[in-house]
PDB file of N, CA and C in Angstrom:
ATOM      1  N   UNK A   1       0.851  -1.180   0.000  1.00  0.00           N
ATOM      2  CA  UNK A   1       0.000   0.000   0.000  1.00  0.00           C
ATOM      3  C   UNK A   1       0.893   1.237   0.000  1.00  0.00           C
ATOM      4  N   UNK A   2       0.012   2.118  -0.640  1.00  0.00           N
ATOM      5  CA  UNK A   2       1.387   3.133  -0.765  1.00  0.00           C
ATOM      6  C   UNK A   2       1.104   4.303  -0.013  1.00  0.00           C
ATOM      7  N   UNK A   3       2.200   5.138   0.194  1.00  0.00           N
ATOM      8  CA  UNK A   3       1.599   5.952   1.908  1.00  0.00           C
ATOM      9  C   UNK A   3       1.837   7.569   1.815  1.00  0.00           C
ATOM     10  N   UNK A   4       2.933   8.209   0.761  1.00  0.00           N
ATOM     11  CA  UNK A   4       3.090   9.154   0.024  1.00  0.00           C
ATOM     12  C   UNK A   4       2.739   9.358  -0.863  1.00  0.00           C
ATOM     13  N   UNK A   5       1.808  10.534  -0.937  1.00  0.00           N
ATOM     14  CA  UNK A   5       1.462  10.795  -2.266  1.00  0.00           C
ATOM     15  C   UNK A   5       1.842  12.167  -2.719  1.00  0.00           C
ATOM     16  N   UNK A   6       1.751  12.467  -3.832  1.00  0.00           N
ATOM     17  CA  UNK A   6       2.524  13.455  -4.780  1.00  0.00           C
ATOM     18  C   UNK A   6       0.790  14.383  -5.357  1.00  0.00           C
ATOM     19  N   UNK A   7       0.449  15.246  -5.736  1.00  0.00           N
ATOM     20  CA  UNK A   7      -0.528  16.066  -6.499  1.00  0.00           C
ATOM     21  C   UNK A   7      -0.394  16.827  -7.447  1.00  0.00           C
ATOM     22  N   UNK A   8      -0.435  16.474  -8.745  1.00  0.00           N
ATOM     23  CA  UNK A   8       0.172  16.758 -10.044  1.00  0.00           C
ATOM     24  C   UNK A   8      -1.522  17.358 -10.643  1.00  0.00           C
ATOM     25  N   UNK A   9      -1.466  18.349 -11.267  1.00  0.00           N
ATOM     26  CA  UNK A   9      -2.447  19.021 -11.754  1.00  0.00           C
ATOM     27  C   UNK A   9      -2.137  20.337 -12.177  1.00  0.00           C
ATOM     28  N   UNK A  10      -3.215  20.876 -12.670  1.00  0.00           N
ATOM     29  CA  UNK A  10      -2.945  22.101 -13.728  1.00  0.00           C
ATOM     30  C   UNK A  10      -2.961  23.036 -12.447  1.00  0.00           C
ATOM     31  N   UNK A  11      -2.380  23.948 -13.418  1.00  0.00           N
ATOM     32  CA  UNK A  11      -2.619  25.463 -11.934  1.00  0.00           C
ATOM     33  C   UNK A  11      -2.154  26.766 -12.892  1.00  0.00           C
ATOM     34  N   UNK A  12      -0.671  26.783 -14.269  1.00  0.00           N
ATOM     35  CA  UNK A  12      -0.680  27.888 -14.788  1.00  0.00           C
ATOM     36  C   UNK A  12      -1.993  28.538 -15.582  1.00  0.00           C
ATOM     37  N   UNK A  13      -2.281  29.802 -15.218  1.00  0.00           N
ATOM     38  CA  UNK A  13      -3.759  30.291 -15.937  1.00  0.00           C
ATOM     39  C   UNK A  13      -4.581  30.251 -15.806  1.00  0.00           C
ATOM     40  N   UNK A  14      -4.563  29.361 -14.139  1.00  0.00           N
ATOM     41  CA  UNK A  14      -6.151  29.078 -13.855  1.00  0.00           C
ATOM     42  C   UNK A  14      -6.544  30.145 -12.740  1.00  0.00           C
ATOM     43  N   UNK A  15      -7.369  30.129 -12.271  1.00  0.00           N
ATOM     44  CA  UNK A  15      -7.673  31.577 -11.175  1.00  0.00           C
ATOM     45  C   UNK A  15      -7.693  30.740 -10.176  1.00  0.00           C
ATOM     46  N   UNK A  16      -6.656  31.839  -8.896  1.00  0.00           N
ATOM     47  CA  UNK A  16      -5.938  31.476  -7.768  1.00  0.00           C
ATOM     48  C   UNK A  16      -5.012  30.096  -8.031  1.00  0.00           C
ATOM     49  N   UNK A  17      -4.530  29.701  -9.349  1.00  0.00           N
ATOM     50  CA  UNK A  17      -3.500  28.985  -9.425  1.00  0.00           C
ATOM     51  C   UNK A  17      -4.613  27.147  -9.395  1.00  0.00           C
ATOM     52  N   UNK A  18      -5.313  26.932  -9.256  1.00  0.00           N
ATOM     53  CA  UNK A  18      -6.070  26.427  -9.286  1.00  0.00           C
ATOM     54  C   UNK A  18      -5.943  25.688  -7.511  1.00  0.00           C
ATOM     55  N   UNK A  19      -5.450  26.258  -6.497  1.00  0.00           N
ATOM     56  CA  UNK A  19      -4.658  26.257  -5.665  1.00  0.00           C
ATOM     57  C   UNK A  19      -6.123  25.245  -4.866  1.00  0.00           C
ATOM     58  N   UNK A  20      -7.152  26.098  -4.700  1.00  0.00           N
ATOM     59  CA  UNK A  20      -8.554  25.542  -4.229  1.00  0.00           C
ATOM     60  C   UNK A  20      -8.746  23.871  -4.290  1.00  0.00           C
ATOM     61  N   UNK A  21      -8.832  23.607  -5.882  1.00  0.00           N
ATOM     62  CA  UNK A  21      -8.922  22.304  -5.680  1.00  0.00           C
ATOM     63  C   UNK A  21      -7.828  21.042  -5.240  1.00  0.00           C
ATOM     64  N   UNK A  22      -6.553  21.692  -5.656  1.00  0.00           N
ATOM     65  CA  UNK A  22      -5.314  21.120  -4.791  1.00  0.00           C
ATOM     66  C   UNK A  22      -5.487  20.961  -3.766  1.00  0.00           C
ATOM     67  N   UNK A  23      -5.498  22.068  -2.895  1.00  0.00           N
ATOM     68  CA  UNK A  23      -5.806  22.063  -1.302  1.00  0.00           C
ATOM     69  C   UNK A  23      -7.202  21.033  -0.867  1.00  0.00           C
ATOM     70  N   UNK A  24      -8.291  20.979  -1.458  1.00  0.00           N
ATOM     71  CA  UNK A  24      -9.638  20.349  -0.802  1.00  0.00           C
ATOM     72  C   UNK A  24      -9.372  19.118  -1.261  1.00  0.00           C
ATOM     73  N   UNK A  25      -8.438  18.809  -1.929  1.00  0.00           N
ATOM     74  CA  UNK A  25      -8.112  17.463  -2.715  1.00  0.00           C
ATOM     75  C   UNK A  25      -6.982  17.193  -1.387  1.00  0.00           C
ATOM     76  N   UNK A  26      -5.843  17.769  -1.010  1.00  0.00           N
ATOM     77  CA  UNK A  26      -4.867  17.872   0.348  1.00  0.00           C
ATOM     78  C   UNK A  26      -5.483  16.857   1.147  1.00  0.00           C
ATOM     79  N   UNK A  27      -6.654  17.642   1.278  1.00  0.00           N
ATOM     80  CA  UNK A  27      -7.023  17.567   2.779  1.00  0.00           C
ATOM     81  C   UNK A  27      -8.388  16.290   2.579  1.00  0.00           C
ATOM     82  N   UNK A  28      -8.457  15.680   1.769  1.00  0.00           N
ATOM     83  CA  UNK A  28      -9.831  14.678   1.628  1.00  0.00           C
ATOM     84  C   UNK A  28      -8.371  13.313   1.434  1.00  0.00           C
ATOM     85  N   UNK A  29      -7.399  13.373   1.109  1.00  0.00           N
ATOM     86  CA  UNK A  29      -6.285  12.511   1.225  1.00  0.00           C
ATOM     87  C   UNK A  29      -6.165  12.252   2.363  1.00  0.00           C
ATOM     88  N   UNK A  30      -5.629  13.554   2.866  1.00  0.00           N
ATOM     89  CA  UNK A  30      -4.733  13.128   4.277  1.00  0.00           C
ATOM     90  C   UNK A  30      -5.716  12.357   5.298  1.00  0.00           C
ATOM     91  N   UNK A  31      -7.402  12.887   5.624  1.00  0.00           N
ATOM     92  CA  UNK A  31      -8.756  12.741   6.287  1.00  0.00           C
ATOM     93  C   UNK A  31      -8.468  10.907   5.893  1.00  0.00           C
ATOM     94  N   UNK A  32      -7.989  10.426   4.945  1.00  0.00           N
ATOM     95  CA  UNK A  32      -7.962   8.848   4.557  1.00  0.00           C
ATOM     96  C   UNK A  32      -6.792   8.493   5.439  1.00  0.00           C
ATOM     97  N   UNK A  33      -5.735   9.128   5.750  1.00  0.00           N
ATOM     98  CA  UNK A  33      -4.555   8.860   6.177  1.00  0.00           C
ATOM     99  C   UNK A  33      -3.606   8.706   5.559  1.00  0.00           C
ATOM    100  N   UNK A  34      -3.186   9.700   4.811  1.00  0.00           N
ATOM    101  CA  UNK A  34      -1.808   9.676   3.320  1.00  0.00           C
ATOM    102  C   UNK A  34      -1.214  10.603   4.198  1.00  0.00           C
ATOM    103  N   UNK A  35       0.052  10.410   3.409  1.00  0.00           N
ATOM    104  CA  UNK A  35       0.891  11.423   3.618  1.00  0.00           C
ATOM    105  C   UNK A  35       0.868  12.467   2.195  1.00  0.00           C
ATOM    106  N   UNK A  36       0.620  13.633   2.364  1.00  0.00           N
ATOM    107  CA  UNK A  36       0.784  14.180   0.764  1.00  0.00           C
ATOM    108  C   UNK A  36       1.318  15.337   0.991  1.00  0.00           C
ATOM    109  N   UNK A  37       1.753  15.187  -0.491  1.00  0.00           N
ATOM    110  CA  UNK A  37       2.591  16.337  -0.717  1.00  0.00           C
ATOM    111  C   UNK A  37       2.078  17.065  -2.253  1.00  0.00           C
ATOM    112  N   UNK A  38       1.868  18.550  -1.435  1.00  0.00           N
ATOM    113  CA  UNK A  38       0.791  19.042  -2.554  1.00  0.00           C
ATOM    114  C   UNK A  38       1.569  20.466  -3.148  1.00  0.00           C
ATOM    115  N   UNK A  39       1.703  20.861  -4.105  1.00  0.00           N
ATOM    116  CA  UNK A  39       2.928  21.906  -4.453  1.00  0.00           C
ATOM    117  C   UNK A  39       1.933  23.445  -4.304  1.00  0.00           C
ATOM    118  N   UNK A  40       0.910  23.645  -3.861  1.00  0.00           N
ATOM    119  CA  UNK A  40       0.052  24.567  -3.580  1.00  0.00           C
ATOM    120  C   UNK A  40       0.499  24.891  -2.526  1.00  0.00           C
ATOM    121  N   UNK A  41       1.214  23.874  -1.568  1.00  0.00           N
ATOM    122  CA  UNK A  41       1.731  24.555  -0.638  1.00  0.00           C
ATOM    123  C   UNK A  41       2.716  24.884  -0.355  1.00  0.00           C
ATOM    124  N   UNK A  42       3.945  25.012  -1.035  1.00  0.00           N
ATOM    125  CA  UNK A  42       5.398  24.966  -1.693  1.00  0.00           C
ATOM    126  C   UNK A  42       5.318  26.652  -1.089  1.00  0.00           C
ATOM    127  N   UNK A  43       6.734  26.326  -0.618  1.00  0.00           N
ATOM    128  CA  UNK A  43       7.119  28.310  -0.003  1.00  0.00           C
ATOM    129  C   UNK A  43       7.498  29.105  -1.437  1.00  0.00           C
ATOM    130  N   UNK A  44       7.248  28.720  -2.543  1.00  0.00           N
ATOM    131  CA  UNK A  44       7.708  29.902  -3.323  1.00  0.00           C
ATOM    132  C   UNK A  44       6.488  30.737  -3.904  1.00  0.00           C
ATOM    133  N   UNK A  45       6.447  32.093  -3.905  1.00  0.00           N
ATOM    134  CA  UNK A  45       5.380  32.403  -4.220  1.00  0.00           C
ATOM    135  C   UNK A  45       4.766  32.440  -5.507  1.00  0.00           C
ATOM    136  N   UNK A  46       3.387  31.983  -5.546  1.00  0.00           N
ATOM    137  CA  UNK A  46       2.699  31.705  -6.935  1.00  0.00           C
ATOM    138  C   UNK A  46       2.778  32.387  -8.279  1.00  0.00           C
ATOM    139  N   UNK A  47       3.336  33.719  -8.199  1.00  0.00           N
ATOM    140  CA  UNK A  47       4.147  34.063  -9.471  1.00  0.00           C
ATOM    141  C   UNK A  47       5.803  34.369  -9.656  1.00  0.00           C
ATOM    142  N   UNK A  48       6.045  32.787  -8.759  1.00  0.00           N
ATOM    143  CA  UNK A  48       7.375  32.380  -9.369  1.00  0.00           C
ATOM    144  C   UNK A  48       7.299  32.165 -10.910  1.00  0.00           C
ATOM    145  N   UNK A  49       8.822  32.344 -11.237  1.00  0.00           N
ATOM    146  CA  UNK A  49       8.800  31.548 -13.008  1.00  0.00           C
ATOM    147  C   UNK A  49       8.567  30.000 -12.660  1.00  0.00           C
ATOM    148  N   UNK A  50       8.087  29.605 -13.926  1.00  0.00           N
ATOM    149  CA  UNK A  50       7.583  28.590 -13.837  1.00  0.00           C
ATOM    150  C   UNK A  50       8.937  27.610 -13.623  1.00  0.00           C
ATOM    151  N   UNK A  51      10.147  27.737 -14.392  1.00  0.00           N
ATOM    152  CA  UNK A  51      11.029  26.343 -14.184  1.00  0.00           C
ATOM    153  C   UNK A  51      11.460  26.385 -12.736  1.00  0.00           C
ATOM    154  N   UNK A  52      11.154  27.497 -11.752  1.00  0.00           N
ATOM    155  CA  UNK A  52      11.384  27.486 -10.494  1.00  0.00           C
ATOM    156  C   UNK A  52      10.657  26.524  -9.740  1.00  0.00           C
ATOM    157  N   UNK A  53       9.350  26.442 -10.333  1.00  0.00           N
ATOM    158  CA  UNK A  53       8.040  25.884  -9.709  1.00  0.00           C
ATOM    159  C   UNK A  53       8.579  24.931  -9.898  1.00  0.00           C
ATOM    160  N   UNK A  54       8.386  24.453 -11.147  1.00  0.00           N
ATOM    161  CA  UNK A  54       8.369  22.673 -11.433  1.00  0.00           C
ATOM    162  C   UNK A  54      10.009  22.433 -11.089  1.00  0.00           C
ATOM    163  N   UNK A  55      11.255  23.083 -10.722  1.00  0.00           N
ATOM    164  CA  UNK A  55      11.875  22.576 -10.204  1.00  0.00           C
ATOM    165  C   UNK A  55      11.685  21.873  -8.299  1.00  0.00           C
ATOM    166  N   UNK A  56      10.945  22.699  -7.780  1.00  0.00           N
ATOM    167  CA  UNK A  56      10.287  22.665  -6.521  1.00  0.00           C
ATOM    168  C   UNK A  56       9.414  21.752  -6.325  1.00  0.00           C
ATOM    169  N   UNK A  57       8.371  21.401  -7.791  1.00  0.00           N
ATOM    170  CA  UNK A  57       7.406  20.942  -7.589  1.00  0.00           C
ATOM    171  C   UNK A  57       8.232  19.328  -7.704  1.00  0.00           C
ATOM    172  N   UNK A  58       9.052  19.025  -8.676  1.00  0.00           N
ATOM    173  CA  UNK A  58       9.758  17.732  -9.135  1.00  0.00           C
ATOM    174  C   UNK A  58      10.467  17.370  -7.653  1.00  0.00           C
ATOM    175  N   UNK A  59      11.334  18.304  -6.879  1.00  0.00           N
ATOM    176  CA  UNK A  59      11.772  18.101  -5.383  1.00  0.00           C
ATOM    177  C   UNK A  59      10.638  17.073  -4.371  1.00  0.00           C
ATOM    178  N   UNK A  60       9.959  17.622  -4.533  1.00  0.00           N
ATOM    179  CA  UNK A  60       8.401  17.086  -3.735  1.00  0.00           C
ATOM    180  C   UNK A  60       7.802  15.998  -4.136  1.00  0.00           C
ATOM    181  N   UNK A  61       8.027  15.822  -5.499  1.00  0.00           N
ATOM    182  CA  UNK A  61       7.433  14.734  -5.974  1.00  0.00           C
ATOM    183  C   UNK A  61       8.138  13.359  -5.890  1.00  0.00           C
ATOM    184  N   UNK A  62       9.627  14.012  -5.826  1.00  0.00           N
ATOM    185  CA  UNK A  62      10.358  12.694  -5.514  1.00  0.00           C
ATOM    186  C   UNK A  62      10.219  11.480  -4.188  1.00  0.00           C
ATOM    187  N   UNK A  63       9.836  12.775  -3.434  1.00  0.00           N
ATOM    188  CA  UNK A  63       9.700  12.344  -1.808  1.00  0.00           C
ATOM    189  C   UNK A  63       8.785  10.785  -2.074  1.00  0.00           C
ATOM    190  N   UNK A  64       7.894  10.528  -2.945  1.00  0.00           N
ATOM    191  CA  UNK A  64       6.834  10.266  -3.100  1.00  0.00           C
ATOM    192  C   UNK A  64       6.997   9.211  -3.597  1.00  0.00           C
ATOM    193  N   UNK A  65       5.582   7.946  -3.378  1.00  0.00           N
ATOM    194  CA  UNK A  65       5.357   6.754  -3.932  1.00  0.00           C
ATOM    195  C   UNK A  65       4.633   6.893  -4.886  1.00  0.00           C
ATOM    196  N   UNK A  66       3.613   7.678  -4.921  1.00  0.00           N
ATOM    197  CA  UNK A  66       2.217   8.076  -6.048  1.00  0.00           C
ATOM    198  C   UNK A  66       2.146   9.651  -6.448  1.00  0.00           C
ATOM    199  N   UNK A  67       2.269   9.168  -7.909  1.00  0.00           N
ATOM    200  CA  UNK A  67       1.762  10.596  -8.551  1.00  0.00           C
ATOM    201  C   UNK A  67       0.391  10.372  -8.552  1.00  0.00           C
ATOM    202  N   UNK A  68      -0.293  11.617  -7.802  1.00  0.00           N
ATOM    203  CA  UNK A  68      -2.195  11.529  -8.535  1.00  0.00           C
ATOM    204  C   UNK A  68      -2.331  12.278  -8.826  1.00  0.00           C
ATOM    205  N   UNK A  69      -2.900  12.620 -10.040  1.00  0.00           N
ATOM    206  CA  UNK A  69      -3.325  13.580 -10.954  1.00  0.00           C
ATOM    207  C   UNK A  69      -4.817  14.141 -10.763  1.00  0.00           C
ATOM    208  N   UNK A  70      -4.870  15.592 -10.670  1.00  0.00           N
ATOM    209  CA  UNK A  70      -6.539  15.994 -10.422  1.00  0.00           C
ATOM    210  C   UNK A  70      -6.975  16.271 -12.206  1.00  0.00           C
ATOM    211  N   UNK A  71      -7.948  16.419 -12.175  1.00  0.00           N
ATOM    212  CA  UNK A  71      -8.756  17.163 -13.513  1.00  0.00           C
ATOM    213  C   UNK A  71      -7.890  17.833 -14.224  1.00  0.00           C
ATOM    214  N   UNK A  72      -8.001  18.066 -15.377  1.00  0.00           N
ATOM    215  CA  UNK A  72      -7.615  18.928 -16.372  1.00  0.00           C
ATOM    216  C   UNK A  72      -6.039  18.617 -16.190  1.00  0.00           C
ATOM    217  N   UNK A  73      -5.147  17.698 -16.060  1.00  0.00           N
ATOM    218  CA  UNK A  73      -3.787  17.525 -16.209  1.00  0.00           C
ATOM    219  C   UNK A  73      -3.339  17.146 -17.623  1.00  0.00           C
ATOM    220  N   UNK A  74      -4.001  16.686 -18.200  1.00  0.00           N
ATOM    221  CA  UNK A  74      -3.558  16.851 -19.717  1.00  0.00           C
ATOM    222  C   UNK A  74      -3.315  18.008 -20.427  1.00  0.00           C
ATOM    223  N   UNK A  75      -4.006  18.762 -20.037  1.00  0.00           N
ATOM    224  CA  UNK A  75      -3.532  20.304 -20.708  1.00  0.00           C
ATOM    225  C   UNK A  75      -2.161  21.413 -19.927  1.00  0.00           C
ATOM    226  N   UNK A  76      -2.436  20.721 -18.805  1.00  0.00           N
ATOM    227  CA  UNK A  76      -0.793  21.107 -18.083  1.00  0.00           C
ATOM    228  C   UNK A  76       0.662  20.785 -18.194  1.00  0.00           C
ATOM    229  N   UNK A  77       1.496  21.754 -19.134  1.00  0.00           N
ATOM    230  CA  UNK A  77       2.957  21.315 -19.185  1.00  0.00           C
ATOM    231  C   UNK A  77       3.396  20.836 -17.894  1.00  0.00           C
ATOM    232  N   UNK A  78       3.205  21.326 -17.047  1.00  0.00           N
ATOM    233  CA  UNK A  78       3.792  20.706 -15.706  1.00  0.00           C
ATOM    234  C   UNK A  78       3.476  19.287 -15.340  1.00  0.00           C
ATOM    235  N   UNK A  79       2.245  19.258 -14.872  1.00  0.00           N
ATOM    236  CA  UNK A  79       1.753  18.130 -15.008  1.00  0.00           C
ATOM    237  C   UNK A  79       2.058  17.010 -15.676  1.00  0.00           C
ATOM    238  N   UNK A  80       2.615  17.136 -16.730  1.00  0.00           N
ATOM    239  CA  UNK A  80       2.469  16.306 -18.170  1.00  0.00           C
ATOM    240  C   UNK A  80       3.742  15.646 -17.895  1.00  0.00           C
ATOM    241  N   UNK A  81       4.827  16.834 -17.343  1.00  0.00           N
ATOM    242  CA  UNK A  81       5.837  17.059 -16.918  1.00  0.00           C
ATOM    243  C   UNK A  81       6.352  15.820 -15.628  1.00  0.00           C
ATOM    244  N   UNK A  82       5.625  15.914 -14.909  1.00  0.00           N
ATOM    245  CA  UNK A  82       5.664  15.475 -13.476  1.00  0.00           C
ATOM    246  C   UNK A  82       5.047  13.795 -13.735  1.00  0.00           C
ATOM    247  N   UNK A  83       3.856  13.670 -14.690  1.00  0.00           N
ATOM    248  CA  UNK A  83       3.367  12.628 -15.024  1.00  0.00           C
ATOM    249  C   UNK A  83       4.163  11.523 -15.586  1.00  0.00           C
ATOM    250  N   UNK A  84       5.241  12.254 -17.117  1.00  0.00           N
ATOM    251  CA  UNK A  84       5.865  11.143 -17.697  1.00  0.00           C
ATOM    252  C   UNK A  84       7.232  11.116 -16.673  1.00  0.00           C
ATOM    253  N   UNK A  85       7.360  12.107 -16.099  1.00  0.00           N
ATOM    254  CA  UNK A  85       8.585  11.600 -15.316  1.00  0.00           C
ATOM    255  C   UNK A  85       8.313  10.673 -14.232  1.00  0.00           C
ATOM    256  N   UNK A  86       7.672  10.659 -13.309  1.00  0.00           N
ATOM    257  CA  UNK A  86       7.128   9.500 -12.501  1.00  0.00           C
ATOM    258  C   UNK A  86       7.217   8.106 -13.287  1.00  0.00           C
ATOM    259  N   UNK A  87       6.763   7.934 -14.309  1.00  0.00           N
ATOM    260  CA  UNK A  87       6.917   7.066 -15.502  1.00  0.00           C
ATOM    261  C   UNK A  87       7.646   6.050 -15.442  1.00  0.00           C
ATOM    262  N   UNK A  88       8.917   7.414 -15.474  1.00  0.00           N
ATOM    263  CA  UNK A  88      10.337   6.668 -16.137  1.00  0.00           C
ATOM    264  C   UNK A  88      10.689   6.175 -14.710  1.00  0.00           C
ATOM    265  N   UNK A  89      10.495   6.900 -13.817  1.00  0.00           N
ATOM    266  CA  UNK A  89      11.025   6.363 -12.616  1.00  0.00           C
ATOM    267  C   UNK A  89      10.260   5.218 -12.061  1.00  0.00           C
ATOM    268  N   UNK A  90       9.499   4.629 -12.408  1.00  0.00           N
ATOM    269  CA  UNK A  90       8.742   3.330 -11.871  1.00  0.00           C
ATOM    270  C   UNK A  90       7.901   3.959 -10.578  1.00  0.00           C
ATOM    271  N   UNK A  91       7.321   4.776 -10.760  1.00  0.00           N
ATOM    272  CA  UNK A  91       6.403   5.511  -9.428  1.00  0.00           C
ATOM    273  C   UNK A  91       4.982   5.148 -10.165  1.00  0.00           C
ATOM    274  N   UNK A  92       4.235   4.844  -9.346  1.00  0.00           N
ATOM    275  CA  UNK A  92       2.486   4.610  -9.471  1.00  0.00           C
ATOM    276  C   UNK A  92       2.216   5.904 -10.044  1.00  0.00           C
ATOM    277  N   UNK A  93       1.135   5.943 -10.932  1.00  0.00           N
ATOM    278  CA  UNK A  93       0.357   7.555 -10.981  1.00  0.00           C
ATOM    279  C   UNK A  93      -1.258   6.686 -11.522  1.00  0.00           C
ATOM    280  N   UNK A  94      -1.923   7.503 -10.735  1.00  0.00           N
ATOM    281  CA  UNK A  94      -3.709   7.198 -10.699  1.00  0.00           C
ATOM    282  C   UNK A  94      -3.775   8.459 -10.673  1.00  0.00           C
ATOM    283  N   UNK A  95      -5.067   8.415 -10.496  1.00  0.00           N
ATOM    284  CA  UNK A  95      -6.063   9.762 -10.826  1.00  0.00           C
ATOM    285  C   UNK A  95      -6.784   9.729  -9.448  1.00  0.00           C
ATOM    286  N   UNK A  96      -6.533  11.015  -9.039  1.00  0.00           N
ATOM    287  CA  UNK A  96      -6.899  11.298  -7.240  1.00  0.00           C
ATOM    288  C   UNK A  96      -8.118  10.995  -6.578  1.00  0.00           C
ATOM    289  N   UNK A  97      -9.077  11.050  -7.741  1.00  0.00           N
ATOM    290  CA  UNK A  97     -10.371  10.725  -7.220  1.00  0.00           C
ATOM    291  C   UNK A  97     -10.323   9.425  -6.860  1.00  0.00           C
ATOM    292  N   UNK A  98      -9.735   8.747  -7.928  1.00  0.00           N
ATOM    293  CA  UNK A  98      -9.610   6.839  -7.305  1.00  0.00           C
ATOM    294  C   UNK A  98      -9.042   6.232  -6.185  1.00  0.00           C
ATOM    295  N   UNK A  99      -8.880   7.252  -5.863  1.00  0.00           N
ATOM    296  CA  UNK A  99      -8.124   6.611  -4.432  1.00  0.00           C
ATOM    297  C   UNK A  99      -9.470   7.072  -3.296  1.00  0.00           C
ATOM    298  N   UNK A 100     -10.061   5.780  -2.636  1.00  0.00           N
ATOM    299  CA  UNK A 100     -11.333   6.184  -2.324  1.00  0.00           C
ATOM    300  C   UNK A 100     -11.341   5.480  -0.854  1.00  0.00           C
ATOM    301  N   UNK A 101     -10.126   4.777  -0.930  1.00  0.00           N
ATOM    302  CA  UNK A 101     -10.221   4.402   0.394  1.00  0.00           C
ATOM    303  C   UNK A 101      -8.874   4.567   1.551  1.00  0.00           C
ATOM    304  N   UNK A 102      -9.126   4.679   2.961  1.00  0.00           N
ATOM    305  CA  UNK A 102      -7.964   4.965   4.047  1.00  0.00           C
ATOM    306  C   UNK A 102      -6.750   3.735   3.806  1.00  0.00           C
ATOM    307  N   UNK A 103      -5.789   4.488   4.575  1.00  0.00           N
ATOM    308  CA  UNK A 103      -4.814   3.887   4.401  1.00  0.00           C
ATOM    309  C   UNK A 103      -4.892   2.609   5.202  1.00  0.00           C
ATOM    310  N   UNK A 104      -4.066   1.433   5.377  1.00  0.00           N
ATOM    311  CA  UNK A 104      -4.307   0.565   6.024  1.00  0.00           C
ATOM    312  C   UNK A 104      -3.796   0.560   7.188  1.00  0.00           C
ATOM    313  N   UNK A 105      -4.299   0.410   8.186  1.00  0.00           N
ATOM    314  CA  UNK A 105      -3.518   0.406   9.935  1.00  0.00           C
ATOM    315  C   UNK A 105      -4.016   1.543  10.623  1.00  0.00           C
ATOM    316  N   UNK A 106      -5.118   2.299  10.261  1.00  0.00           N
ATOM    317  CA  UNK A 106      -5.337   3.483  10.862  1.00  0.00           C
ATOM    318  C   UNK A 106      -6.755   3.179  11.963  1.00  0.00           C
TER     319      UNK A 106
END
């Protein structure tokens, strides 16, 4: 079972970074018992340049067993970004909603 998770999704162009559904997505994970790691909450501020971000955001993601992807990640370079690289590295990636149940031992 896997116990870190990673949150890969769109956010350049969207209003407030699309930061909202990251975060309510955060926090309906962790309520299961994950550990996550969500780049909405990353100390750099939201109009960093972007290769700053996704350098920050790729830091975070490493930590991690599971990439999950929210809505609209296909249209996100980052995302897309964060997605095929998990890939190559033999890391899980699902889609966040599917993960529907607590972790085990809680």
């Amino acid at each position: 079972m896997f116990v870190r998770i990673y949150l890969s999704g769109p956010m350049t162009g969207l209003p407030d970074y699309n930061y909202p559904a990251f975060n309510a997505e955060a926090a309906r994970l962790r309520a299961l018992g994950y550990t996550v790691e969500n780049p909405a909450e990353n100390a750099l501020p939201a109009n960093a340049p972007w290769h700053l971000c996704m350098r920050d955001a790729i830091r975070q993601m490493l930590t991690c067993d599971v990439v999950a992807f929210l809505p609209g990640w296909q249209v996100s370079r980052g995302a897309n970004v964060e997605i095929e690289l998990a890939g190559h590295l033999g890391m899980e990636v699902i889609q966040a909603s599917g993960i529907v149940s607590p972790r085990e031992g809680l």
